[in-house]
C-alpha atoms as a PDB file:
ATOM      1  CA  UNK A   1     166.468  97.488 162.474  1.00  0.00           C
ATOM      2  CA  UNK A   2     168.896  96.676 159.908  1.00  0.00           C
ATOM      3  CA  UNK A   3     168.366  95.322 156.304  1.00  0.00           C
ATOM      4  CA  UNK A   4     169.215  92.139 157.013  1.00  0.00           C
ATOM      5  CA  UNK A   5     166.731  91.508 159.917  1.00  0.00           C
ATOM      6  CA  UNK A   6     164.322  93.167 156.877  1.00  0.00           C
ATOM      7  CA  UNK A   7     165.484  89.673 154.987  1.00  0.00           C
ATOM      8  CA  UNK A   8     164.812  87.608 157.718  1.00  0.00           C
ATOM      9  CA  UNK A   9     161.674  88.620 158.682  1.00  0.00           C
ATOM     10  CA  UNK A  10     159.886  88.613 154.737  1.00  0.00           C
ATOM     11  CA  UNK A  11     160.306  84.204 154.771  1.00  0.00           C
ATOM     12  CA  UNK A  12     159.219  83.869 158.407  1.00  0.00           C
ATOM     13  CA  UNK A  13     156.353  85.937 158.242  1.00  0.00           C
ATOM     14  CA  UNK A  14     155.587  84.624 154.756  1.00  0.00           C
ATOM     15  CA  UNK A  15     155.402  81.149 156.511  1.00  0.00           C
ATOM     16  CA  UNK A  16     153.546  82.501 159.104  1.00  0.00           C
ATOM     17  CA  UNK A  17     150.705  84.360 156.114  1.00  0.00           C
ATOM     18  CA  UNK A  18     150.765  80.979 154.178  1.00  0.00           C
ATOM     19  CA  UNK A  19     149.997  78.287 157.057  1.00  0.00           C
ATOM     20  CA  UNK A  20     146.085  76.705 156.601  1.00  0.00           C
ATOM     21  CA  UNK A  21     144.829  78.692 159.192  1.00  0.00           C
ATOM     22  CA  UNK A  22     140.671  79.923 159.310  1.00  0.00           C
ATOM     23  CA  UNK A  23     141.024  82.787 157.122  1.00  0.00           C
ATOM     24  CA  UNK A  24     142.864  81.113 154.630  1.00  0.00           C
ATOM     25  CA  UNK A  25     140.641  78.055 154.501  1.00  0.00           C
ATOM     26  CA  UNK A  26     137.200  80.621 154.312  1.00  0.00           C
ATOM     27  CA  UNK A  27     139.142  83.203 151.510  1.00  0.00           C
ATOM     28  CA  UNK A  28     139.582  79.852 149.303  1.00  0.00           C
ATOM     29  CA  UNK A  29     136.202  78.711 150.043  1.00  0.00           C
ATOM     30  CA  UNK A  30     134.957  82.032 149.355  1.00  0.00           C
ATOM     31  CA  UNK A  31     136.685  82.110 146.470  1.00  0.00           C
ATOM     32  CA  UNK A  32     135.142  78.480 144.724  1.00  0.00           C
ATOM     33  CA  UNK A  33     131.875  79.872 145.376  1.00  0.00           C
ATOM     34  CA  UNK A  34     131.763  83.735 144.911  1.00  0.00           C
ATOM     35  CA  UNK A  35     134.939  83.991 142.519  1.00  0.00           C
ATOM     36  CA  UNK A  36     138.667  85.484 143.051  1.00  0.00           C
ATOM     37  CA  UNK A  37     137.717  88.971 143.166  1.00  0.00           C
ATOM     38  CA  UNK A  38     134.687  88.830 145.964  1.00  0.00           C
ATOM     39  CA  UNK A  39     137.368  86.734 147.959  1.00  0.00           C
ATOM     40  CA  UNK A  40     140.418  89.004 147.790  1.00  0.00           C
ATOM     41  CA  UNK A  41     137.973  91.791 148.477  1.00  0.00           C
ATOM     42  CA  UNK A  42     136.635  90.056 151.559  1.00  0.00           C
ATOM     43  CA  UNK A  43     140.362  89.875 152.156  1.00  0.00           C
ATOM     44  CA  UNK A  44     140.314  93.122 153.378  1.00  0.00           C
ATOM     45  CA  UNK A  45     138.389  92.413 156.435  1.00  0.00           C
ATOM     46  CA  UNK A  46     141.139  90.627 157.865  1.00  0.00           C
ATOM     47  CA  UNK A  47     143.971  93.076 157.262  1.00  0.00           C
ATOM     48  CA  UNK A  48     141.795  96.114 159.063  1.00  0.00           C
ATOM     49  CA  UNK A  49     141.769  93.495 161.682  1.00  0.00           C
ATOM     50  CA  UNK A  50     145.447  92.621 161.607  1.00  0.00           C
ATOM     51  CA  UNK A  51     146.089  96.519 161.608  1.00  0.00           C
ATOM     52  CA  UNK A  52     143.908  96.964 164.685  1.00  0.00           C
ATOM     53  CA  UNK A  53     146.085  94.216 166.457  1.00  0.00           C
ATOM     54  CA  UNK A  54     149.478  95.403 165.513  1.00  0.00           C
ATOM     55  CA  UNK A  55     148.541  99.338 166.486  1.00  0.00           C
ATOM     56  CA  UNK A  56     147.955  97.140 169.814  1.00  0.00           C
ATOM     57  CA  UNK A  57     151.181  95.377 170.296  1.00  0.00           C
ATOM     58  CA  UNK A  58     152.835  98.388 168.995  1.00  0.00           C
ATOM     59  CA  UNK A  59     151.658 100.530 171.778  1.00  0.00           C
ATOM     60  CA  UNK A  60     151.752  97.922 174.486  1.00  0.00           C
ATOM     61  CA  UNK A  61     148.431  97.286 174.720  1.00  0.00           C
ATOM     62  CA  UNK A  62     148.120  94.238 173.547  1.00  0.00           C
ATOM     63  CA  UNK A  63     150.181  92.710 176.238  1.00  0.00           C
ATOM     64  CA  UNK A  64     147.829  93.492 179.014  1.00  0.00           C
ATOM     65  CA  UNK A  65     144.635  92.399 176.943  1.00  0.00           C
ATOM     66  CA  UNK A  66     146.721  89.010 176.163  1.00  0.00           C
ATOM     67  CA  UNK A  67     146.954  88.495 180.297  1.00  0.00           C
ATOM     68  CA  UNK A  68     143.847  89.587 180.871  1.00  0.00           C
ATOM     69  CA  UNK A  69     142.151  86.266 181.457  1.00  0.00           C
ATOM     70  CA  UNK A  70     138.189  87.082 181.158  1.00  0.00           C
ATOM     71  CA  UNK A  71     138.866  89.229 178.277  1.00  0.00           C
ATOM     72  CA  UNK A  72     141.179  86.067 176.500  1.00  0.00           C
ATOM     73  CA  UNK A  73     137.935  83.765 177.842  1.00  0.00           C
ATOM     74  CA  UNK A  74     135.493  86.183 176.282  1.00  0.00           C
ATOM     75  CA  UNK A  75     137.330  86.340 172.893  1.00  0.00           C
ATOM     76  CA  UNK A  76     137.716  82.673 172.633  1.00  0.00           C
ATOM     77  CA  UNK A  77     134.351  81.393 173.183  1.00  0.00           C
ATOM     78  CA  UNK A  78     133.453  84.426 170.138  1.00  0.00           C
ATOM     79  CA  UNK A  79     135.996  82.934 168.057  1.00  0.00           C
ATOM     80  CA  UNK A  80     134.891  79.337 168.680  1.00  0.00           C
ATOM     81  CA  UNK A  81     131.589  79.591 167.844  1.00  0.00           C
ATOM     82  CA  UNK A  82     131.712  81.865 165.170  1.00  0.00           C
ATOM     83  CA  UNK A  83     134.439  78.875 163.552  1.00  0.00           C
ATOM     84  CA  UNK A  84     131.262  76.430 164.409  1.00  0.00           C
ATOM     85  CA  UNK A  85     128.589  78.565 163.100  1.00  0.00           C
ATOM     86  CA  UNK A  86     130.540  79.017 159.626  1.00  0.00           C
ATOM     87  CA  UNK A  87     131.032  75.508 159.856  1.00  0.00           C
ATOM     88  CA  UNK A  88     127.536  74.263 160.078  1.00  0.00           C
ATOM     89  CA  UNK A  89     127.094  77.272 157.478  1.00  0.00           C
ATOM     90  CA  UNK A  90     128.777  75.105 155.138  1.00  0.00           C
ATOM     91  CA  UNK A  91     127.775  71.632 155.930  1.00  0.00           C
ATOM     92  CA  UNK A  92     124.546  72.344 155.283  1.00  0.00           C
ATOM     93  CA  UNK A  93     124.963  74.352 151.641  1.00  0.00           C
ATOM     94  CA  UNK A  94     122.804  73.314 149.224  1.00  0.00           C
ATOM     95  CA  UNK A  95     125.684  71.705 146.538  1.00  0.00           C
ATOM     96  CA  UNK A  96     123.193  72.632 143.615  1.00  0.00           C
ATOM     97  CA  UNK A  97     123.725  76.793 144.237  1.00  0.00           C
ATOM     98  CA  UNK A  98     127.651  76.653 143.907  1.00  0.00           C
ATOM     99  CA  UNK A  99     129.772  77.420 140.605  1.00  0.00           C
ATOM    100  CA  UNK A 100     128.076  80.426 140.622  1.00  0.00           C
ATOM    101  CA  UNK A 101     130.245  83.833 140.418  1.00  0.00           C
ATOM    102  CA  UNK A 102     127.290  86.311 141.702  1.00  0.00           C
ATOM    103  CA  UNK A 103     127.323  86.903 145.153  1.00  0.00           C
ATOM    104  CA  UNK A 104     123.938  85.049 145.245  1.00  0.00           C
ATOM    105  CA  UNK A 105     122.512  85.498 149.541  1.00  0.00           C
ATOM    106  CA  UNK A 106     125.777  87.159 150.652  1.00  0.00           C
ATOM    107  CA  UNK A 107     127.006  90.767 149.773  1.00  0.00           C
ATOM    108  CA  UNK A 108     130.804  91.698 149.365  1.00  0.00           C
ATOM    109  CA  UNK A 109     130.301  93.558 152.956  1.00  0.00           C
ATOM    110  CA  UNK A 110     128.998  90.381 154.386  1.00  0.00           C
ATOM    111  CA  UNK A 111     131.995  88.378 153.438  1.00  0.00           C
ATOM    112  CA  UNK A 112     133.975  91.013 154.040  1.00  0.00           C
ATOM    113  CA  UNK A 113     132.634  91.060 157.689  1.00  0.00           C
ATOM    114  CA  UNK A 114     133.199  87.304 158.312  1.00  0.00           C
ATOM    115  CA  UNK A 115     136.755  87.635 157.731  1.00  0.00           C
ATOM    116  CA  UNK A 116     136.915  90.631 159.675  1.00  0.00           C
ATOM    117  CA  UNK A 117     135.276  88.229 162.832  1.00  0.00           C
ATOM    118  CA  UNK A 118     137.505  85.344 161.960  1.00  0.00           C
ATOM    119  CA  UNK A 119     140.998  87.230 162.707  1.00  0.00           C
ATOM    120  CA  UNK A 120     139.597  89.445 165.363  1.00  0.00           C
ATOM    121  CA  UNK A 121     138.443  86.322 167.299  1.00  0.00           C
ATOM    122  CA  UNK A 122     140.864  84.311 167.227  1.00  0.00           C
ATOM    123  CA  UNK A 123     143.120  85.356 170.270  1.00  0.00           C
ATOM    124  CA  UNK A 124     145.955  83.542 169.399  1.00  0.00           C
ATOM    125  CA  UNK A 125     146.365  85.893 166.349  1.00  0.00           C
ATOM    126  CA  UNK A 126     148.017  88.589 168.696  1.00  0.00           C
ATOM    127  CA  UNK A 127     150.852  86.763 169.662  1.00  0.00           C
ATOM    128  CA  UNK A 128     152.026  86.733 166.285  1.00  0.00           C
ATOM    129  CA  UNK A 129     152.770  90.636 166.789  1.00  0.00           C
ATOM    130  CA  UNK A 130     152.945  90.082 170.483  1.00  0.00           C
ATOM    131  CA  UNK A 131     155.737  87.189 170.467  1.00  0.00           C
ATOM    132  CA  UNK A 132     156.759  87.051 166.906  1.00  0.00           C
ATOM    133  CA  UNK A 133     157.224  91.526 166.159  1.00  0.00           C
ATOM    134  CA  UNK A 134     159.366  91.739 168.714  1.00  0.00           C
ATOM    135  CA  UNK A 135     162.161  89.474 168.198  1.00  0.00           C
ATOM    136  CA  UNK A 136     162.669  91.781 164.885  1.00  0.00           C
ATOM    137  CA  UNK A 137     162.479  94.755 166.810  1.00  0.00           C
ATOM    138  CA  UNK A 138     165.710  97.054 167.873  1.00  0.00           C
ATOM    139  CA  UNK A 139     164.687  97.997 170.928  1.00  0.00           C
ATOM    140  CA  UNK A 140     168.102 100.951 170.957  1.00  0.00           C
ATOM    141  CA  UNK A 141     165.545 102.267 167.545  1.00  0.00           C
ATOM    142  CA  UNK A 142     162.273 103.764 167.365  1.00  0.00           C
ATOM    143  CA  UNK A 143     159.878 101.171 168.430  1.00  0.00           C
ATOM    144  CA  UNK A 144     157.008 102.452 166.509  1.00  0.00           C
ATOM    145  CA  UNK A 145     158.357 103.107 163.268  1.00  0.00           C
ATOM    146  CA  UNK A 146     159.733  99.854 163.229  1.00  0.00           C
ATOM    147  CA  UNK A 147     156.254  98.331 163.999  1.00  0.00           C
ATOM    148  CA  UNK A 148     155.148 100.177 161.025  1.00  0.00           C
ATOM    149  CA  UNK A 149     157.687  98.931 158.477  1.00  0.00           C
ATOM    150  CA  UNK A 150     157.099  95.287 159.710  1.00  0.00           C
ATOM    151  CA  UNK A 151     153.499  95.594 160.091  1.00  0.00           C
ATOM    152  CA  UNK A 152     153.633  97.075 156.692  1.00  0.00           C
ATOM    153  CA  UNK A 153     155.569  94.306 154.892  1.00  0.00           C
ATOM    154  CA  UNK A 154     153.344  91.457 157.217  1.00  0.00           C
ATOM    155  CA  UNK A 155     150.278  92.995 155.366  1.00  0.00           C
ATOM    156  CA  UNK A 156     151.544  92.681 152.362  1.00  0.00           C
ATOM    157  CA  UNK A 157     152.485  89.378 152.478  1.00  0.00           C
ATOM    158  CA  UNK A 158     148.968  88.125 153.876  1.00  0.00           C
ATOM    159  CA  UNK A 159     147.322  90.106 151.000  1.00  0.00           C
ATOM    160  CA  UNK A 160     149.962  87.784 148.631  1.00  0.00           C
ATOM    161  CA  UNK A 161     148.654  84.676 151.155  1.00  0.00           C
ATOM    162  CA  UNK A 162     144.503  85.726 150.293  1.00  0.00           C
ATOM    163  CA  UNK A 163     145.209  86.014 146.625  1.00  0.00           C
ATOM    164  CA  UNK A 164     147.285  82.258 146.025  1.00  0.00           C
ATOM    165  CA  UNK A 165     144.357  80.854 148.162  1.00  0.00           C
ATOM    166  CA  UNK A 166     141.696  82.239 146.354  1.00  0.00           C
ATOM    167  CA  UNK A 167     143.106  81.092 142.814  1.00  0.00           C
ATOM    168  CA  UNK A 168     143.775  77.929 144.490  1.00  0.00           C
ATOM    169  CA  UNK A 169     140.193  78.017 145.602  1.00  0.00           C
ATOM    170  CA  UNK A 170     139.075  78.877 142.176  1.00  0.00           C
ATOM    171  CA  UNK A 171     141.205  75.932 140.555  1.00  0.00           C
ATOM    172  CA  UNK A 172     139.461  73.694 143.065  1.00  0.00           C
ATOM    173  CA  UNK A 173     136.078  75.133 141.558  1.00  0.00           C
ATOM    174  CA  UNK A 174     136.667  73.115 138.684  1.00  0.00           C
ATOM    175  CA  UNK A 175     137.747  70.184 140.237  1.00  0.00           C
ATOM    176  CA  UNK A 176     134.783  69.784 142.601  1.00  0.00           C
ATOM    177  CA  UNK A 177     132.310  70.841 139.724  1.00  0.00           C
ATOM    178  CA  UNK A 178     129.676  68.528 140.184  1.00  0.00           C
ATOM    179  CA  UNK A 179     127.234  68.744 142.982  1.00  0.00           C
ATOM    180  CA  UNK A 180     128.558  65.251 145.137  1.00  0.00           C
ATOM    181  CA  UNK A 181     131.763  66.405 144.916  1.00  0.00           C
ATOM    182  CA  UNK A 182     131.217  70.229 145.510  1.00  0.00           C
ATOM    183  CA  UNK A 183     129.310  68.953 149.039  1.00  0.00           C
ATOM    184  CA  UNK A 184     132.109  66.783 149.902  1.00  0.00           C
ATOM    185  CA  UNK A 185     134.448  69.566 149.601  1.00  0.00           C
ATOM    186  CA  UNK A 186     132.120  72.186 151.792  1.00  0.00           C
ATOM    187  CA  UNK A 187     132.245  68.938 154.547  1.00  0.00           C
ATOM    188  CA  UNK A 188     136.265  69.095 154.374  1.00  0.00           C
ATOM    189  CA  UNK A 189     136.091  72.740 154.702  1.00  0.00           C
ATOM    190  CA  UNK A 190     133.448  72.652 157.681  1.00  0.00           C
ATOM    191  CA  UNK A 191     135.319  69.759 158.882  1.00  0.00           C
ATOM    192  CA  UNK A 192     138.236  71.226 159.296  1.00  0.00           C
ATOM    193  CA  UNK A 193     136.784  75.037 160.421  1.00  0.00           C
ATOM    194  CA  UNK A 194     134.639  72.936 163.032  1.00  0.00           C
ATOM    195  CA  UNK A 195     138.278  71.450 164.125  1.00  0.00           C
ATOM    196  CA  UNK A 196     139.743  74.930 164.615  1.00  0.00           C
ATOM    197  CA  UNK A 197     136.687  75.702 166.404  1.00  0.00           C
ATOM    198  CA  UNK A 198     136.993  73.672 169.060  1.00  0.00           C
ATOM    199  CA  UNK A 199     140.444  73.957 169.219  1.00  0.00           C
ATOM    200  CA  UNK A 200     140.185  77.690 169.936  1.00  0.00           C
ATOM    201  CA  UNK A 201     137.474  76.827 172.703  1.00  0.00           C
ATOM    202  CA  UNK A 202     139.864  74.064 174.362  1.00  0.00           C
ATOM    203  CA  UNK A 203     143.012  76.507 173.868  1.00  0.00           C
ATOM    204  CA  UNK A 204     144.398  77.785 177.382  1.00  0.00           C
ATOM    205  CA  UNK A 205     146.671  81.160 177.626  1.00  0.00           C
ATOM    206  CA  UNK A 206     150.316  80.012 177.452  1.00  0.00           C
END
């Protein structure tokens, strides 16, 4: 792996840490309700996922759990409704309890645990080091080290990607200050987390 694949790989992944996916969409809802810091905290969840996934593709095993078709099954359905649940969790907030920066019902571990739940069940989320690693991978160099560096730099990047949407979700805390228009934004949110719900339950291995 040269320096230059290095350079190609930071903008690509980048685009890849930065696209409105679940995680994104809960870190900056997270963050309008429970402030920047709880939400880049309950960041963390998702990268001990992430690592889990690419110590999987980097020893192969991810490959065989992708085929597997029960296990890909089992894993969706998970996913899906735990995208539904969080999005009925959020239709239904009370308006009047946001703008508040204490964790009011939910600890830092239990946001913390619902990102952890929203990478590791989403199944698609492996064939970004399934499909996407490899093609920055020299497979004449050591395989695993190179796993490391890009898994490395990947993190990195998605802990840059938690942090912009969490200010952007705190900017948006201001903007949606009053109670109508704090609710409308929870629907959007659950709106659009109900979306990738179903998607994930209607998505077939490709």
């Amino acid at each position: 792996m040269t320096l230059m694949t290095i350079f190609l790989f930071i903008p690509a992944s980048f685009a890849l840490n930065m696209a409105p996916g679940p995680n994104n969409l809960l870190s900056m809802a997270n963050a309008k309700r429970y402030g920047i810091k709880a939400a880049c905290c309950a960041g963390i969840g998702r990268l001990v996922a992430f690592v889990g996934m690419i110590t999987l593709a980097a020893t192969g095993l991810a490959t065989v759990l992708y085929t597997s078709e029960k296990l890909f099954f089992a894993i969706k359905v998970a996913g899906g409704l735990y995208l539904l649940w969080l999005a009925y969790q959020l239709w239904t907030e009370d308006p009047n309890e946001g703008g508040n920066e204490a964790l009011g019902g939910k600890s830092l571990f239990q946001l913390t645990r619902q990102e952890f739940f929203l990478a590791a069940g989403n199944p698609k989320a492996i064939l970004i080091f399934t499909a996407f690693f490899p093609q920055f991978v020299d497979p004449a160099g050591s395989v695993g080290f190179q796993f490391l560096v890009l898994g490395a730099l990947f993190l990195m990047l998605e802990w840059i990607s938690i942090a912009a949407y969490a200010f952007f979700g705190k900017a948006l805390r201001h903007w949606f200050s009053q109670p109508p228009m704090r609710r409308l934004f929870n629907q959007i949110c659950s709106g659009l987390l109900g979306s990738a719900g179903i998607g994930l339950l209607l998505a077939r291995r490709e």
